[in-house]
C-alpha atoms as a PDB file:
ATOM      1  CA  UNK A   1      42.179 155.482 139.049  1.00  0.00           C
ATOM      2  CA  UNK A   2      45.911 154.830 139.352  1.00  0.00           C
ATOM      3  CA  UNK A   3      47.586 158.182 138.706  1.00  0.00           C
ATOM      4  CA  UNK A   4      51.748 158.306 137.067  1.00  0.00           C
ATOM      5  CA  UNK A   5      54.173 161.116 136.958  1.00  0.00           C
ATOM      6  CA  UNK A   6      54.344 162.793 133.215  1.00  0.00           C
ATOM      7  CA  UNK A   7      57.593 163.463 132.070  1.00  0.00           C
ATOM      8  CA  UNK A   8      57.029 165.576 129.563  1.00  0.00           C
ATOM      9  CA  UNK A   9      53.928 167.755 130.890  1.00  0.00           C
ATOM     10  CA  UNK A  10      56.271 167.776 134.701  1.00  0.00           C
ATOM     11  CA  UNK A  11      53.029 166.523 136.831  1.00  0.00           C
ATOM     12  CA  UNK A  12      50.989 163.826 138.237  1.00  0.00           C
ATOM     13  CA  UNK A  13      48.106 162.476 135.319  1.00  0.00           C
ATOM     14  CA  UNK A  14      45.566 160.081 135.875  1.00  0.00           C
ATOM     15  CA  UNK A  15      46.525 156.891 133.922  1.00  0.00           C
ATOM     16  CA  UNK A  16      44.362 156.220 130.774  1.00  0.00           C
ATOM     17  CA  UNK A  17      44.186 152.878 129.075  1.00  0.00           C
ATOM     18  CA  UNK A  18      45.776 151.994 132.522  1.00  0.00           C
ATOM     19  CA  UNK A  19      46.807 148.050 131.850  1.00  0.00           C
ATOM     20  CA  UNK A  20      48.364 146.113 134.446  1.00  0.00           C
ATOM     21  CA  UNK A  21      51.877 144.065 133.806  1.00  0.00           C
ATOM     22  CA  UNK A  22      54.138 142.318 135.478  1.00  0.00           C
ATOM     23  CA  UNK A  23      57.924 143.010 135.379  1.00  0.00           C
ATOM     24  CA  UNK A  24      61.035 140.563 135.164  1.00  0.00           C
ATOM     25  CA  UNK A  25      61.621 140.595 138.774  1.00  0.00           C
ATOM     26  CA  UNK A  26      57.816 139.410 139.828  1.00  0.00           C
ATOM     27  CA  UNK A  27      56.705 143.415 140.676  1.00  0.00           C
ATOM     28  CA  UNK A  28      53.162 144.862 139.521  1.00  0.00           C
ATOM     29  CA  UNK A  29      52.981 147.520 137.577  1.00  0.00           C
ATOM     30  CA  UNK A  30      50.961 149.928 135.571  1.00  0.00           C
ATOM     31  CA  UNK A  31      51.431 151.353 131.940  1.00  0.00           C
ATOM     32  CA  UNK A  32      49.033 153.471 130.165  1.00  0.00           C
ATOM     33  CA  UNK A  33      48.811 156.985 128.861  1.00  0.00           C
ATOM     34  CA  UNK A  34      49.381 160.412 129.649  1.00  0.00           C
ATOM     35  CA  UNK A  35      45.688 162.203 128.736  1.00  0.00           C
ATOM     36  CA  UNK A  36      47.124 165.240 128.123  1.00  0.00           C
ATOM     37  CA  UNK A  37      50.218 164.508 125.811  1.00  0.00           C
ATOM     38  CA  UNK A  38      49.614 160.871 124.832  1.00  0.00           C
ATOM     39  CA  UNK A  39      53.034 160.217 125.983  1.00  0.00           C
ATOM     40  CA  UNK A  40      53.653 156.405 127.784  1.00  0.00           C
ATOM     41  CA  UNK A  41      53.810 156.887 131.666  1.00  0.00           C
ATOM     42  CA  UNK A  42      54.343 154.002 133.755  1.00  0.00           C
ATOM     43  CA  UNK A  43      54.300 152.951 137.525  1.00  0.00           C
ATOM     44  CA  UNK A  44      55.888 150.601 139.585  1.00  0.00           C
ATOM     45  CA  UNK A  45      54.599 149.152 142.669  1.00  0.00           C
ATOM     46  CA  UNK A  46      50.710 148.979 142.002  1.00  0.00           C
ATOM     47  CA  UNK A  47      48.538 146.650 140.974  1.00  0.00           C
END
């Protein structure tokens, strides 16, 4: 599982309802959920 810093909680979470996108400029990404806080956490660069 792809795993996203938490900016609320401060620390690495293990994306849930981890769906992949694509951004303006052609990159992958990842957006999901934090588990903990339910709070959006994103990452660029995977895919």
């Amino acid at each position: 599982m792809a795993e996203a810093y938490c900016f609320k909680c401060r620390k690495k979470v293990t994306i849930r309802n981890a769906t992949q996108v694509t951004l303006k400029n052609n990159r992958p990404a990842i957006q999901g959920v934090c588990p903990s806080c339910g709070t959006k956490v994103f990452r660029i660069g995977k895919g």
